[in-house]
C-alpha atoms as a PDB file:
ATOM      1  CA  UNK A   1      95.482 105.061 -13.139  1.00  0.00           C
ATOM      2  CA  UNK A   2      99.424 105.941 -13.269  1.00  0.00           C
ATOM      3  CA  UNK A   3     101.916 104.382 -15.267  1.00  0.00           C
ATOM      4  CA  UNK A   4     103.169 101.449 -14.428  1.00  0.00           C
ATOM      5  CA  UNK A   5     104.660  98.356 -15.000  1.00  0.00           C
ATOM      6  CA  UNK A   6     102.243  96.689 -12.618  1.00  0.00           C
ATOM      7  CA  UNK A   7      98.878  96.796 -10.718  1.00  0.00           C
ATOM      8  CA  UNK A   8      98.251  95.392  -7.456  1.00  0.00           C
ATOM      9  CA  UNK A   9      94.258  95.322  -6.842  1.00  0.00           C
ATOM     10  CA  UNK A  10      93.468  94.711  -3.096  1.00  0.00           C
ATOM     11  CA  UNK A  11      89.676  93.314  -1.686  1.00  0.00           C
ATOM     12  CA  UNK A  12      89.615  95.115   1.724  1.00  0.00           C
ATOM     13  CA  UNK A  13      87.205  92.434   2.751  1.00  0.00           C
ATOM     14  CA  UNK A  14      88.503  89.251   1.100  1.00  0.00           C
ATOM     15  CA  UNK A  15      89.291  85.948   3.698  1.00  0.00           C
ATOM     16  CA  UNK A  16      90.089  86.878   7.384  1.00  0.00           C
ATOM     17  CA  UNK A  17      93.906  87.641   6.672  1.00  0.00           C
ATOM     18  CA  UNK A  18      94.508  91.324   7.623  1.00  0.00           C
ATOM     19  CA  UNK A  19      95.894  93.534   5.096  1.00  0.00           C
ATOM     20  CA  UNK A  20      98.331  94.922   7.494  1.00  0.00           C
ATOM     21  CA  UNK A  21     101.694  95.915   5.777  1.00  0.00           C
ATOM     22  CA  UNK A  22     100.713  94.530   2.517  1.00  0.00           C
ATOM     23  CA  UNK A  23     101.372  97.953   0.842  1.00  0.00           C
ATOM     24  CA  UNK A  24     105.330  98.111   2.148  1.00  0.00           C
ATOM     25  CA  UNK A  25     105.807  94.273   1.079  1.00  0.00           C
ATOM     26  CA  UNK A  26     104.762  95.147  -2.317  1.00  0.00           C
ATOM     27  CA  UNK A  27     106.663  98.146  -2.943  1.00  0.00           C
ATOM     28  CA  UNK A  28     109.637  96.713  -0.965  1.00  0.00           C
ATOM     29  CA  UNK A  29     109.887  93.765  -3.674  1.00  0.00           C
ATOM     30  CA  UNK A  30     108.092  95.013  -6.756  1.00  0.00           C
ATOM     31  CA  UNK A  31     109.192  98.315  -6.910  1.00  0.00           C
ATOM     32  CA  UNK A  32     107.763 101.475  -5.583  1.00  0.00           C
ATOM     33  CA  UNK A  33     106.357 102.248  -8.589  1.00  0.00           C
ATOM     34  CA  UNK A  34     103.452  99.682  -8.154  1.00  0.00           C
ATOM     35  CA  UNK A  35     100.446 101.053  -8.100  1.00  0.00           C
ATOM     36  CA  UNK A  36      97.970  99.475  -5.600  1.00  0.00           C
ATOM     37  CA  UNK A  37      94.497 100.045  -5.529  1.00  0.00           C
ATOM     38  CA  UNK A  38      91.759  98.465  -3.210  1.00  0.00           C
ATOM     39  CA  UNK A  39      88.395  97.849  -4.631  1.00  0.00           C
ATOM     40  CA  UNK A  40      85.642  99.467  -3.136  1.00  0.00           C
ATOM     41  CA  UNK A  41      82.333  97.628  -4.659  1.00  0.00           C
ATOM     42  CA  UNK A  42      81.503  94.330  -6.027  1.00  0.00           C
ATOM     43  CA  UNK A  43      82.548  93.997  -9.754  1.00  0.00           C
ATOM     44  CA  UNK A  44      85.187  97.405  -9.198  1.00  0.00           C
ATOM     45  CA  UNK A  45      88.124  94.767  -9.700  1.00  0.00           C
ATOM     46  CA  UNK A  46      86.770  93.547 -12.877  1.00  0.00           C
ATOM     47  CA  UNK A  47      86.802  97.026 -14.223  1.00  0.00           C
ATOM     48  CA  UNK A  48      90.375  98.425 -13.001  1.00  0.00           C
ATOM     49  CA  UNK A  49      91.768  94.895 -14.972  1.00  0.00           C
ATOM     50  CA  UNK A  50      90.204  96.066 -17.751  1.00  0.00           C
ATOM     51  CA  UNK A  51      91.242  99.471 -17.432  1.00  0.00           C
ATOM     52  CA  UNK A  52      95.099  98.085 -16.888  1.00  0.00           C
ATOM     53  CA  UNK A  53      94.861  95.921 -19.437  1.00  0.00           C
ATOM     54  CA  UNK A  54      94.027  98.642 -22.101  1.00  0.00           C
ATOM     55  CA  UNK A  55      96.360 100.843 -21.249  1.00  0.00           C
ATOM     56  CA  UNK A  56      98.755  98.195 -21.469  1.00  0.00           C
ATOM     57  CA  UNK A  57     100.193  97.389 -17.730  1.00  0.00           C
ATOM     58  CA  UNK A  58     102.023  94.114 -18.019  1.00  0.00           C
ATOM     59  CA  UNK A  59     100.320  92.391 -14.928  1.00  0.00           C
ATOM     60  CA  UNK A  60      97.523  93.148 -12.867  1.00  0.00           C
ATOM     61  CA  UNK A  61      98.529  90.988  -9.078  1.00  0.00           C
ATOM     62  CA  UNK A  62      94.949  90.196  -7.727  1.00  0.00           C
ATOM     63  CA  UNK A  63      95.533  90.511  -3.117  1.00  0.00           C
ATOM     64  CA  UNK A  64      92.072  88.287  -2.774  1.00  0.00           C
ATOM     65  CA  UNK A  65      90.228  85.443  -2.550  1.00  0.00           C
ATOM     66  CA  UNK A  66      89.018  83.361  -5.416  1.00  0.00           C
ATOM     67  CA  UNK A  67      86.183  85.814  -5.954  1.00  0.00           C
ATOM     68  CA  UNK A  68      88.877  88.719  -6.658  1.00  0.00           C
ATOM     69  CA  UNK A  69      90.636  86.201  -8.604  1.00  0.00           C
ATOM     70  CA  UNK A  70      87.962  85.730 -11.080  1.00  0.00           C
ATOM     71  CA  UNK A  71      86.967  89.392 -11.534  1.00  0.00           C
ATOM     72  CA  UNK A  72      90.227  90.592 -12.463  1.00  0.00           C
ATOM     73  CA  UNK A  73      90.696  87.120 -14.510  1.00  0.00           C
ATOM     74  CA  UNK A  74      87.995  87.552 -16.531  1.00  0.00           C
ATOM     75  CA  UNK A  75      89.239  90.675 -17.749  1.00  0.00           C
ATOM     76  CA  UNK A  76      92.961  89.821 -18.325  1.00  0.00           C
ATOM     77  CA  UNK A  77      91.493  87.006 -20.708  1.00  0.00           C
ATOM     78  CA  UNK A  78      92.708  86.693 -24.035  1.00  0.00           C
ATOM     79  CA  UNK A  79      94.564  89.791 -23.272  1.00  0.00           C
ATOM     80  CA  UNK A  80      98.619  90.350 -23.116  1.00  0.00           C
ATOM     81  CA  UNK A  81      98.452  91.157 -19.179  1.00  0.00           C
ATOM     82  CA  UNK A  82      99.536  88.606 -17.032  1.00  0.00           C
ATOM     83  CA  UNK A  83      97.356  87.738 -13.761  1.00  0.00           C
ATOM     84  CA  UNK A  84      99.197  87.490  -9.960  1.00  0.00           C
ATOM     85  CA  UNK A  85      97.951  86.484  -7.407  1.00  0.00           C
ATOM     86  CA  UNK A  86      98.636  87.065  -3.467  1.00  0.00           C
ATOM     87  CA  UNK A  87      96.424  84.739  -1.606  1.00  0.00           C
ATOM     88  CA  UNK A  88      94.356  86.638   0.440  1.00  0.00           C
ATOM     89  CA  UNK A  89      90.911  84.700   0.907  1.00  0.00           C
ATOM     90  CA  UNK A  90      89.208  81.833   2.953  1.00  0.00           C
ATOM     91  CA  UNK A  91      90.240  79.258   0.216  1.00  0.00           C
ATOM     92  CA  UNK A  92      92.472  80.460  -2.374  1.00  0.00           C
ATOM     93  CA  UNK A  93      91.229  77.358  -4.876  1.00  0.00           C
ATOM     94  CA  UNK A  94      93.057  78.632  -7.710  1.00  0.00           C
ATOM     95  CA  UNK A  95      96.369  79.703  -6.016  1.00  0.00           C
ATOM     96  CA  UNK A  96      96.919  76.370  -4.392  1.00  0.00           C
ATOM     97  CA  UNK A  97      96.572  74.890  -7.513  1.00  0.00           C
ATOM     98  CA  UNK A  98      99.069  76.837  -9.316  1.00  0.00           C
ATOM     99  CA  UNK A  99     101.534  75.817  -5.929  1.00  0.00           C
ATOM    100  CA  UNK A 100     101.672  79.615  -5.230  1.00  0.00           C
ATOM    101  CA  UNK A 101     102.885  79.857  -1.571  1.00  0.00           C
ATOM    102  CA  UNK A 102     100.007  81.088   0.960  1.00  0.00           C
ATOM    103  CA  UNK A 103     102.776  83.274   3.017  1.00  0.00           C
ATOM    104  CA  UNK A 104     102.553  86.817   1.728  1.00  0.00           C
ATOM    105  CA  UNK A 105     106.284  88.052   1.039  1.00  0.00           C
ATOM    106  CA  UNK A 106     107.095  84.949  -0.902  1.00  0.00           C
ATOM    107  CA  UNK A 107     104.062  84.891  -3.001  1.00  0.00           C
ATOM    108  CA  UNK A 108     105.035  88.734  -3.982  1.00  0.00           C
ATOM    109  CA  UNK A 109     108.659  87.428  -4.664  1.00  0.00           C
ATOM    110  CA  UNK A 110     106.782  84.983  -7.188  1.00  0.00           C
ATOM    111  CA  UNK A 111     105.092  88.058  -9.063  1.00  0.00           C
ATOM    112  CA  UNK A 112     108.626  89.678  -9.100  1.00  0.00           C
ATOM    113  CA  UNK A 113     110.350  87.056 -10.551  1.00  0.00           C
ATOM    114  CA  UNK A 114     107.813  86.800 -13.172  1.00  0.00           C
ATOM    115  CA  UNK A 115     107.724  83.548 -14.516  1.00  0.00           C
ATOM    116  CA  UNK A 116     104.708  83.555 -16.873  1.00  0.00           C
ATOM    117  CA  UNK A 117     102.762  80.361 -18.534  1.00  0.00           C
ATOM    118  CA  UNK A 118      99.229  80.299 -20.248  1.00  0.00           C
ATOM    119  CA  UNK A 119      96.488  78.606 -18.716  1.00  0.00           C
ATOM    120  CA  UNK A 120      93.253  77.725 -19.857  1.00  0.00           C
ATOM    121  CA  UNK A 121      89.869  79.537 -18.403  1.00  0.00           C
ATOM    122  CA  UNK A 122      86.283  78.047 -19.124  1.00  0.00           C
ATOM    123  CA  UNK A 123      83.268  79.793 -19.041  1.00  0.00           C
ATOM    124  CA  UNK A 124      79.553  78.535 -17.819  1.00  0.00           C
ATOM    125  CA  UNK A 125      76.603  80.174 -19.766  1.00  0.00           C
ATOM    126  CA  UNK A 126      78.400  83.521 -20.211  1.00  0.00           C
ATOM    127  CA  UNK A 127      79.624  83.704 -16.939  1.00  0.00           C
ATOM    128  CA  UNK A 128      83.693  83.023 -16.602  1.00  0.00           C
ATOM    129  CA  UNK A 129      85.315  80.949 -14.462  1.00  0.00           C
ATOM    130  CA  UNK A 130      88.985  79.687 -13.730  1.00  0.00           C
ATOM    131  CA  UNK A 131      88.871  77.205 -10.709  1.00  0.00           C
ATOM    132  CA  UNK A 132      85.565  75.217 -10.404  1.00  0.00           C
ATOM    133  CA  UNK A 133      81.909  75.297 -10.735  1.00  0.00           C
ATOM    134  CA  UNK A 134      79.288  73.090  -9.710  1.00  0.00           C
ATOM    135  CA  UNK A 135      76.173  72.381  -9.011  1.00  0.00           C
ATOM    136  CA  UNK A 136      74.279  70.071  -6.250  1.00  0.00           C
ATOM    137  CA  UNK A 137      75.135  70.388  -2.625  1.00  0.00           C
ATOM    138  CA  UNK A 138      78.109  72.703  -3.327  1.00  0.00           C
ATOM    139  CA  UNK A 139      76.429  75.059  -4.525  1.00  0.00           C
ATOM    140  CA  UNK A 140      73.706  75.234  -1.289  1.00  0.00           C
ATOM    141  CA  UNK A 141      76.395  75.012   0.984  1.00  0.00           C
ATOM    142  CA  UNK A 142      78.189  78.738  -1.195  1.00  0.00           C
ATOM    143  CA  UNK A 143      75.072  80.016  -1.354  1.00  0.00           C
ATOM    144  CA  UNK A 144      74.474  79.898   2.601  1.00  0.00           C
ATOM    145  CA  UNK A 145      77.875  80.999   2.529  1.00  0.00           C
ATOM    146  CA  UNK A 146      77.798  84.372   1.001  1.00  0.00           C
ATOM    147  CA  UNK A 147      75.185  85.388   3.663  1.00  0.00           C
ATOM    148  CA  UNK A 148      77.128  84.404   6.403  1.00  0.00           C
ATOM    149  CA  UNK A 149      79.010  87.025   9.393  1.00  0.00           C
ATOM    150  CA  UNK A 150      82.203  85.114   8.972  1.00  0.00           C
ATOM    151  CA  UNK A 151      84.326  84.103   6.451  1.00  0.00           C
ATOM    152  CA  UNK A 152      86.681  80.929   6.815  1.00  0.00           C
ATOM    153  CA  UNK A 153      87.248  77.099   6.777  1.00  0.00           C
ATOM    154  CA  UNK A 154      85.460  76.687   9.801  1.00  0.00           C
ATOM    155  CA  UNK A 155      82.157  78.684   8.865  1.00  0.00           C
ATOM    156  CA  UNK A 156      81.924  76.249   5.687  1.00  0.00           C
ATOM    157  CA  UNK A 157      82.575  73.364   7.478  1.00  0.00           C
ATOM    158  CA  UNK A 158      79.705  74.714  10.132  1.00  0.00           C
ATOM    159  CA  UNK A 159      77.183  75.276   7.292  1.00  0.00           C
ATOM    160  CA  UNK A 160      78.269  72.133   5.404  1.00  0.00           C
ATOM    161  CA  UNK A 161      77.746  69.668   9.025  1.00  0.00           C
ATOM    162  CA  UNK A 162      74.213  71.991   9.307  1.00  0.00           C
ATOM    163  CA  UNK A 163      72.550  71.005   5.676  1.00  0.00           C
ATOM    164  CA  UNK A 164      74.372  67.912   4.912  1.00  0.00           C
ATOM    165  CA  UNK A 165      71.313  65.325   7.031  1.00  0.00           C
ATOM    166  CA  UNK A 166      68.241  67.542   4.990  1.00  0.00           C
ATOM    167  CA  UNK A 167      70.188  67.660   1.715  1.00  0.00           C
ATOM    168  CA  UNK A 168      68.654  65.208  -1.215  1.00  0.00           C
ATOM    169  CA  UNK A 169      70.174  64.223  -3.805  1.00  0.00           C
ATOM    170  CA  UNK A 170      68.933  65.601  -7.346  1.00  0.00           C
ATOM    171  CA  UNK A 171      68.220  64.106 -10.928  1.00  0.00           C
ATOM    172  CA  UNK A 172      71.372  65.111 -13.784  1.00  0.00           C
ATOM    173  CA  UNK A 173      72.099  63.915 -17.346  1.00  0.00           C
ATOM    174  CA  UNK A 174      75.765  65.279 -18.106  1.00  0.00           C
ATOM    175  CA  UNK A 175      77.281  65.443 -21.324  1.00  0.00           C
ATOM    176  CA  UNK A 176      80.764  65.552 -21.799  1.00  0.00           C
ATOM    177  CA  UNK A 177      82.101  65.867 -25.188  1.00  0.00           C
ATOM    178  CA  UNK A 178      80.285  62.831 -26.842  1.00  0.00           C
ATOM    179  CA  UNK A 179      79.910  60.601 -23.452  1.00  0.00           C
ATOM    180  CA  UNK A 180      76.423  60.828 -21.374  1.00  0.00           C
ATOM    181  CA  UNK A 181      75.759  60.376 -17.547  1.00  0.00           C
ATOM    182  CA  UNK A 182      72.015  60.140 -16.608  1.00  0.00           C
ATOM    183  CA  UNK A 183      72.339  59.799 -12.782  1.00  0.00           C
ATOM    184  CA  UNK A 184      70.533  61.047  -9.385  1.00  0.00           C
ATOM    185  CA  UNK A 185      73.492  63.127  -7.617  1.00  0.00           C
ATOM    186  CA  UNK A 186      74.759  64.564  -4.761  1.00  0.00           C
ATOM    187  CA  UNK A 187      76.636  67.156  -6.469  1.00  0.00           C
ATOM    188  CA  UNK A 188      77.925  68.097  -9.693  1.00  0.00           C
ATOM    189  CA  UNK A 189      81.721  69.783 -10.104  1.00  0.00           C
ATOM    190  CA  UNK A 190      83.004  70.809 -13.127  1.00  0.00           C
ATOM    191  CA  UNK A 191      87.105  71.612 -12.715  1.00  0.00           C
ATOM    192  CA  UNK A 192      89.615  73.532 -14.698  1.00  0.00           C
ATOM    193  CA  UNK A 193      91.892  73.091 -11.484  1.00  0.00           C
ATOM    194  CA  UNK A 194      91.901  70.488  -9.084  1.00  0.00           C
ATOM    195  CA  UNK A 195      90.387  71.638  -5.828  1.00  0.00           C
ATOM    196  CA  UNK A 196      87.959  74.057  -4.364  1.00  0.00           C
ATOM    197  CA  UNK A 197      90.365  76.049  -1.839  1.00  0.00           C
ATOM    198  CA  UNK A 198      91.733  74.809   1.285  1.00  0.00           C
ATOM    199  CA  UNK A 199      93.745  71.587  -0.039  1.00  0.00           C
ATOM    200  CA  UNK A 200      89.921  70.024  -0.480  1.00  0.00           C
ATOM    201  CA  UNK A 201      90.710  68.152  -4.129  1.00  0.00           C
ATOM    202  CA  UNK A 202      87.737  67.437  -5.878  1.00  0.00           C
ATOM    203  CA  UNK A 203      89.387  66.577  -9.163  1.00  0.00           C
ATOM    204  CA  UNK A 204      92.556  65.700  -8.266  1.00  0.00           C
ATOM    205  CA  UNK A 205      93.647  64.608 -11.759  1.00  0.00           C
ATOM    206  CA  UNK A 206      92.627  68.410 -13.066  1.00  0.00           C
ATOM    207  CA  UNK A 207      94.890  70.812 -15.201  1.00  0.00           C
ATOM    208  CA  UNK A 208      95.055  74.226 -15.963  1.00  0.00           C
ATOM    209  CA  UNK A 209      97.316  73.136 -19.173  1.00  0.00           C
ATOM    210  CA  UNK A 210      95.151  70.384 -20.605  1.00  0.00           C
ATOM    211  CA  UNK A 211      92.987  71.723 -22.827  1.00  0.00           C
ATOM    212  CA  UNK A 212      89.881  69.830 -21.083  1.00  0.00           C
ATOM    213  CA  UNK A 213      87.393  69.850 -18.074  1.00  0.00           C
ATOM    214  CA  UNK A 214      87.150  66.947 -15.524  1.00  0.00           C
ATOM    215  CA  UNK A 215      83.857  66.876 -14.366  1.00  0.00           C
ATOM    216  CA  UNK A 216      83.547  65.336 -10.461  1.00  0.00           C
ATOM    217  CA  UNK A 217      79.954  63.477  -9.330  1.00  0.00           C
ATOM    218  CA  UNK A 218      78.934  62.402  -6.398  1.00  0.00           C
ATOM    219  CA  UNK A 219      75.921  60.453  -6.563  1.00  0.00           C
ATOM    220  CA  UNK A 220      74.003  59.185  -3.866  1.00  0.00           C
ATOM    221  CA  UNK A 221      74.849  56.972  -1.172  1.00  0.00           C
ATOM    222  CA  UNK A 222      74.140  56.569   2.502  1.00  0.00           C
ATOM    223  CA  UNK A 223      75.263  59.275   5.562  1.00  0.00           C
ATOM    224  CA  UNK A 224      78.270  57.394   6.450  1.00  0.00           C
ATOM    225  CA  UNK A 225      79.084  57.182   2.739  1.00  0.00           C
ATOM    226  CA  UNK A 226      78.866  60.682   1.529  1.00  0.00           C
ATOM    227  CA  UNK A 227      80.558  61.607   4.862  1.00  0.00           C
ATOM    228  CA  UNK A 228      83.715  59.568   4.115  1.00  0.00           C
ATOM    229  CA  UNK A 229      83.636  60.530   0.579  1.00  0.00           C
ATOM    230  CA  UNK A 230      83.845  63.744   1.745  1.00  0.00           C
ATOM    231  CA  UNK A 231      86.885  63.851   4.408  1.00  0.00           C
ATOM    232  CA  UNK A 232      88.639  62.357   1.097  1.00  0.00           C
ATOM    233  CA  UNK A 233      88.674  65.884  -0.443  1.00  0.00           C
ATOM    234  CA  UNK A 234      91.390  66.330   2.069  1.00  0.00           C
ATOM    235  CA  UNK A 235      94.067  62.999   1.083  1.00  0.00           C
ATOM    236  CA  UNK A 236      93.606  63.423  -2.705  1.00  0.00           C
ATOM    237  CA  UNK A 237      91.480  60.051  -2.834  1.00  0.00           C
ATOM    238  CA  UNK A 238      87.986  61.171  -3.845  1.00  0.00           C
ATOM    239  CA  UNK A 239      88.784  59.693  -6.541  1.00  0.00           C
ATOM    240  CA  UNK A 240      88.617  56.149  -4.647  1.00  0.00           C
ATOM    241  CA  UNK A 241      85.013  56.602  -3.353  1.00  0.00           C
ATOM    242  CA  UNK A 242      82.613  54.088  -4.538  1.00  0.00           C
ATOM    243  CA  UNK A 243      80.065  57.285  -5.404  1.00  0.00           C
ATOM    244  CA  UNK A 244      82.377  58.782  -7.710  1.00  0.00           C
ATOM    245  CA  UNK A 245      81.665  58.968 -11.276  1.00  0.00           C
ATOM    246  CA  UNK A 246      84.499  61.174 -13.451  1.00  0.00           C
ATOM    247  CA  UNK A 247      83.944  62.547 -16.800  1.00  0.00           C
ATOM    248  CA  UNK A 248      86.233  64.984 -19.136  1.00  0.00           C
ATOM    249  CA  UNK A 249      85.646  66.855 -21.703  1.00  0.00           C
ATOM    250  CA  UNK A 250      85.996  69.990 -23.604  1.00  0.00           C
ATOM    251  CA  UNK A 251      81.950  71.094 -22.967  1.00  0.00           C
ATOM    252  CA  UNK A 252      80.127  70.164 -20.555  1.00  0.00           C
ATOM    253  CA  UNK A 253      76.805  70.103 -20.412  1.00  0.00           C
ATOM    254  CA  UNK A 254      74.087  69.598 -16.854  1.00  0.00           C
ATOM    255  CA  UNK A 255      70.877  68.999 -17.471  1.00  0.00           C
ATOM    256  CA  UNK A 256      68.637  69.741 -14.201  1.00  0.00           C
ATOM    257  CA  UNK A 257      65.059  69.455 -13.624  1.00  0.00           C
ATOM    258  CA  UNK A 258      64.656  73.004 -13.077  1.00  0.00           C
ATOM    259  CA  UNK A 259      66.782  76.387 -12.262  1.00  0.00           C
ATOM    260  CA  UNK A 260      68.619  76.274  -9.323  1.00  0.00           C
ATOM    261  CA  UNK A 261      72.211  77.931  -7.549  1.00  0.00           C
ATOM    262  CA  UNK A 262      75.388  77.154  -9.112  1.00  0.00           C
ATOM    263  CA  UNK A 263      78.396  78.115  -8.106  1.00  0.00           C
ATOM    264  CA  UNK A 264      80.873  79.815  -9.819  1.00  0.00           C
ATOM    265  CA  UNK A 265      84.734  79.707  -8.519  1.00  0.00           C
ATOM    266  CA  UNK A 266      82.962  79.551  -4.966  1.00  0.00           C
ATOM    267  CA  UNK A 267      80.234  82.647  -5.569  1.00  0.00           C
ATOM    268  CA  UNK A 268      76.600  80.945  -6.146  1.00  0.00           C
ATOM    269  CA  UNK A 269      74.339  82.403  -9.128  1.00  0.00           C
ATOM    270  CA  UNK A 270      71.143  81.576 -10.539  1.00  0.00           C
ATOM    271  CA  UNK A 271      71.157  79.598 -13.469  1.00  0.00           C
ATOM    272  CA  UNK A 272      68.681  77.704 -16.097  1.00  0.00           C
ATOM    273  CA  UNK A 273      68.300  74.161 -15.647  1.00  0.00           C
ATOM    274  CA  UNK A 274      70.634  73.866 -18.459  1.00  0.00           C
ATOM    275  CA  UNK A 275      74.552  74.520 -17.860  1.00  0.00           C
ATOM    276  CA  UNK A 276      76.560  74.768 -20.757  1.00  0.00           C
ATOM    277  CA  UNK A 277      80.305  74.792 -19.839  1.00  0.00           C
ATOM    278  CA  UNK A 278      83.612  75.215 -22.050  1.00  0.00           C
ATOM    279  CA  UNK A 279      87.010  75.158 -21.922  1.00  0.00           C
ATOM    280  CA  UNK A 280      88.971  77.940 -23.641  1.00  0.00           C
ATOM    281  CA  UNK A 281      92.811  76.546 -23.905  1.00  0.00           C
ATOM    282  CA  UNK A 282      95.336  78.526 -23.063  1.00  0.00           C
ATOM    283  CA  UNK A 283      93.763  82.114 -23.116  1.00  0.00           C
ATOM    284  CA  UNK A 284      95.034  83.376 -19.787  1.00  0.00           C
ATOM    285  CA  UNK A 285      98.564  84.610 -19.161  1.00  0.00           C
ATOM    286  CA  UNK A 286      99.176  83.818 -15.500  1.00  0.00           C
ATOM    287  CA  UNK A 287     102.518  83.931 -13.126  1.00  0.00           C
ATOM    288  CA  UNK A 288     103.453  80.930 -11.559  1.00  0.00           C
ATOM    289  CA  UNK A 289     106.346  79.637  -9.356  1.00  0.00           C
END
């Protein structure tokens, strides 16, 4: 790795936006001294961050999805290197958030003009996370996901209309803080931002500057019911469903009956049936519009 006053790290694979020209945009308005380099195995991003970070590059720019977006982030935490981002993926959760503009060029003008502010990150178990995690029908729907040929709004939506009649809801106590939720659930979301990718807000009132974690449930309800609550991710107004219960807290904690997926910033893992979550205020440098 060269020295440089910044890294751009690329996912060849991320979304279905092609990569075409990305390497002149970025040297055309960051400098042609950037150094780009495209990752070439799951976890490689997490490692060049790390690498940059140490040997004291000022920002690592993450060209990716949200998955890309939490490798490199979890290394540039609690670290003096600020995180970009260039939207690249099927939802880019995070970067909408943050009002980073989905066109290309004018995200990279962003990352030149290099406006930083800190932003918390929160962690679940020991696994990091910057955007959302969750638990429930969420994280069924990412699991089926990862395993399918395409990438994309539509393919979720696909897999989402597919499991959403055979899906039963599921038995949760939640603690937040000092306040406890024993309920029977759709799904559980736990937000540092607001939304999961693709303007679908699941905690609308969510902040990266807060200090805190809204937590999002959906508990159980009828077809017609869950399927409006739903199309609300979309006008901001989940918020208004009848089956929403909201929470907030610095730690989180789910109680399940047993193990099960979770997903983490839109990647599902197997966890415990215990999920402890935390926020960690302000411990990642980040550059914003």
């Amino acid at each position: 790795m060269m020295a440089s006053p910044a890294l751009v790290i690329v996912n060849p694979v991320s979304g279905t936006r092609s990569k075409q020209g990305l390497e002149e945009a970025v040297h055309r308005l960051m400098g042609a001294k950037t150094e780009i380099i495209y990752t070439e195995y799951a976890g490689h991003a997490a490692l060049l961050a790390a690498q940059a970070a140490n040997a004291g590059i000022k920002q690592v720019v993450a060209a990716g999805g949200d998955g890309t977006v939490n490798e490199i982030a979890r290394s540039l935490t609690g670290t003096e290197t600020a995180l970009g981002i260039i939207p690249q993926g099927s939802g880019n959760g995070l970067a909408r958030h943050l009002r980073i503009p989905m066109n290309r060029d004018r995200a990279i003008g962003v990352i030149a003009a290099s406006n930083i502010k800190m932003c918390d990150t929160a962690t679940a178990g020991d696994m990091p996370f910057f955007c959302t995690m969750g638990t429930g029908f969420d994280a069924k729907i990412s699991q089926a996901f990862e395993n399918a040929p395409r990438r994309g709004l539509l393919t979720y939506t696909k897999i989402a209309m597919e499991q959403f009649p055979h899906y039963r809801p599921q038995p949760y106590m939640i603690v937040a803080d000092n306040e406890t939720v024993t309920v029977n659930a759709f799904l559980v979301a736990v937000c540092n931002a607001s939304q999961y990718g693709n303007n679908a807000y699941i905690a609308p009132r969510a902040s990266t500057e807060d200090g805190l974690l809204d937590v999002t449930i959906i508990t159980e309800g009828d077809y017609s019911s869950l399927a409006l609550t739903g199309l609300r991710l979309f006008t901001k107004g989940i918020e208004r469903s009848p089956l929403i219960r909201s929470m907030r807290g610095r730690r989180i904690t789910i109680h399940r009956s047993s193990p099960g997926p979770v997903h983490i910033d839109g990647d599902a893992v197997m966890m415990p049936a215990t999920v402890a979550a935390e926020c960690l205020p302000g411990s990642l440098k980040v550059i914003v519009p």
